[in-house]
Protein backbone atom coordinates (compact mmCIF):
# COMPACT_ATOMS: atom_id res chain seq x y z
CA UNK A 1 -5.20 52.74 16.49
CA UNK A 2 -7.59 51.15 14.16
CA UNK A 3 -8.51 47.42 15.84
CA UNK A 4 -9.23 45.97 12.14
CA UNK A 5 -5.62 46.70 11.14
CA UNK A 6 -3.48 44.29 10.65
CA UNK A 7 -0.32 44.18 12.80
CA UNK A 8 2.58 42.02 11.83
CA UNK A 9 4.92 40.64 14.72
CA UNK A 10 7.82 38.43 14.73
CA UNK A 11 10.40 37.91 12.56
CA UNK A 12 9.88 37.30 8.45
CA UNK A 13 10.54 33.96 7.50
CA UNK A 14 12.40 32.97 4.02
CA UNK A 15 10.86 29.95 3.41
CA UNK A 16 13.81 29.85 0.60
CA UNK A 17 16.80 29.78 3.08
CA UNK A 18 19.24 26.77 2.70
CA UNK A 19 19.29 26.62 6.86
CA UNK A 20 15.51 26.93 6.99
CA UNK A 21 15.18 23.86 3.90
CA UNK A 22 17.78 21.71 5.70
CA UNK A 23 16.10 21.80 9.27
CA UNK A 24 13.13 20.95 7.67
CA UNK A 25 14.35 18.24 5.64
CA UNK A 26 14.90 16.56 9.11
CA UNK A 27 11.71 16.40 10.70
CA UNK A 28 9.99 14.87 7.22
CA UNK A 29 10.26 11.72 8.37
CA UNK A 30 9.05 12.06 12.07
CA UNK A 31 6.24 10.37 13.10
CA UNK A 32 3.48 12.17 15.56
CA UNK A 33 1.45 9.94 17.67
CA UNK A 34 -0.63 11.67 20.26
CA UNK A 35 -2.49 8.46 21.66
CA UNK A 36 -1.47 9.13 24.50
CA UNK A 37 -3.67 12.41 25.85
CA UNK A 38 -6.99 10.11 25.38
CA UNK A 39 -8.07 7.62 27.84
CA UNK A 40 -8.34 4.14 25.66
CA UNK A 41 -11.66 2.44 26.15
CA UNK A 42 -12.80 -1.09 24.97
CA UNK A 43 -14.78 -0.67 22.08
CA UNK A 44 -17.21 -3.04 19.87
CA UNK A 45 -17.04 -2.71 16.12
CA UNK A 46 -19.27 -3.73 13.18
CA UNK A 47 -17.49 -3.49 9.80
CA UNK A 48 -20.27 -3.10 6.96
CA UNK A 49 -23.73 -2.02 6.86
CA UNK A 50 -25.77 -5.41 7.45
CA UNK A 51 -22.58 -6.51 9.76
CA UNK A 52 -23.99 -8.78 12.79
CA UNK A 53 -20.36 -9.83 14.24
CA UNK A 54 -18.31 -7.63 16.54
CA UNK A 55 -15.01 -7.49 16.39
CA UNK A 56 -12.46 -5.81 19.79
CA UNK A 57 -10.96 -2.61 19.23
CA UNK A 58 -9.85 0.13 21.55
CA UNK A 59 -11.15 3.52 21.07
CA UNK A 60 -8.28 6.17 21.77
CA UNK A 61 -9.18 9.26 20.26
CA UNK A 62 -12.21 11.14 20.22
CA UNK A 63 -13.19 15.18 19.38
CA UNK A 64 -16.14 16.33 17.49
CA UNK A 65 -17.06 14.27 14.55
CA UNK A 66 -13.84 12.57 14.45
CA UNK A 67 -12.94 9.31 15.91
CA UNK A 68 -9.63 7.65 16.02
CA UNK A 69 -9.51 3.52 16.85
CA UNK A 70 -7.09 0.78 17.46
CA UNK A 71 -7.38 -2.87 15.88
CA UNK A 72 -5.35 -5.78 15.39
CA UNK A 73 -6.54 -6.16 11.83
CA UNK A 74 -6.76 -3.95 9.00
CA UNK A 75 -9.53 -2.12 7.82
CA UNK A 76 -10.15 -0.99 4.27
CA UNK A 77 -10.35 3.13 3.31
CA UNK A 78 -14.27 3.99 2.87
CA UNK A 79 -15.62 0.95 4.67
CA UNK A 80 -18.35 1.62 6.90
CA UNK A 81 -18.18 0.98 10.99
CA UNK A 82 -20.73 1.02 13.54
CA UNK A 83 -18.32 1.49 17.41
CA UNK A 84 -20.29 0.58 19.96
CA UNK A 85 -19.22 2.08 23.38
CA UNK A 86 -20.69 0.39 26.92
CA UNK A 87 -21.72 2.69 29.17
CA UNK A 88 -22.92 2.33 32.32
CA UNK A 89 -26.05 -0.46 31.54
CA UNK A 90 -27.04 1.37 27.96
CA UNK A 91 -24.66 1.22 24.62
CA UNK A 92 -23.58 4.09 22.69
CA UNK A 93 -23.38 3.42 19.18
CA UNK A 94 -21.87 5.36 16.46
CA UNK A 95 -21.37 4.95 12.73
CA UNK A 96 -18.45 6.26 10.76
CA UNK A 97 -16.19 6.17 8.09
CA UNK A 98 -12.70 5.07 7.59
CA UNK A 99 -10.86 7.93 6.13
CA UNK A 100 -7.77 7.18 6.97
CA UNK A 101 -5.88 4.02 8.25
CA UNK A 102 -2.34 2.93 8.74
CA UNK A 103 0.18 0.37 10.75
CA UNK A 104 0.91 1.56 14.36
CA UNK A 105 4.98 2.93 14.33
CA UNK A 106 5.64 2.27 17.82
CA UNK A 107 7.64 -0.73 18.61
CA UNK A 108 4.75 -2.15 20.98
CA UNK A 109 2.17 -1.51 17.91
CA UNK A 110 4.22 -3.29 15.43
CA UNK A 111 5.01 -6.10 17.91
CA UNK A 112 1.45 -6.94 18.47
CA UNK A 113 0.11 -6.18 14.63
CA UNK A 114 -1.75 -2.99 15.92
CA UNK A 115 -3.72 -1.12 13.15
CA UNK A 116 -5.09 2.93 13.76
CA UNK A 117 -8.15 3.83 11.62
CA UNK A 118 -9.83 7.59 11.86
CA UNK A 119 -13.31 7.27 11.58
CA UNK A 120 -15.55 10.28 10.04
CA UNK A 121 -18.65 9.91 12.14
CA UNK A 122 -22.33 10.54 10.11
C-alpha cells in the first residue's frame, strides 16, 4: 500500500440534509467558555503606549502568542496593552494587542461587569 495515498474513513456527510441543518441550527447560539483549564493569575495592565497607570486584571488564558484576560472595564479593539505578570521578585512584562473583546456570558461575569479581551502578543 502506497503511505502517500489518501484513505477515506467514516461515514460521508451531506452537509445539505434537513436533520444535519436542524441539529446545527441548535448549537448556533451556544456559548464556549474554556476559562476554566487555565490557572487565573493577578495581572497588571497598561492600556496605551506612554500609559504610566495600572489597572487589575486577571490573566486566564495563555498559549503561544496568544493571551486571553479578564477586566472589569472595557477595552477598545486595536488598543495597545503592556500585562505585567509578578513573578517570584522580577516582573514579566508583555505587550499585545486587543483583537478581540466581549462581555463575560456567565451569570457570575455579568453580575460583577466582567469584560474578556484576547491579546495578540508582539
Amino acid at each position: 500500500m502506497n503511505a502517500h495515498k489518501h484513505q477515506s474513513k467514516g461515514n460521508r456527510v451531506d452537509w445539505s440534509d434537513p436533520r444535519l441543518e436542524a441539529l446545527l441550527r441548535k448549537t448556533e447560539a451556544w456559548k464556549l467558555d474554556n476559562r476554566g483549564s487555565y490557572a487565573p493569575k493577578e495581572v497588571q495592565i497598561h492600556l496605551g503606549w506612554g500609559a504610566t497607570t495600572a489597572r487589575p486584571a486577571v490573566l486566564v488564558w495563555e498559549r503561544d502568542q496568544v493571551m486571553m484576560i479578564e477586566t472589569r472595564f472595557p477595552i477598545e479593539l486595536g488598543e495597545h496593552v503592556r500585562v505585567d505578570e509578578a513573578q517570584g521578585l522580577s516582573i514579566r512584562s508583555v505587550w499585545g494587542l486587543v483583537a478581540e473583546g466581549r462581555e463575560g456570558f456567565r451569570a457570575e461575569d455579568r453580575d460583577n461587569g466582567v469584560h474578556l479581551h484576547w491579546l495578540h502578543l508582539r
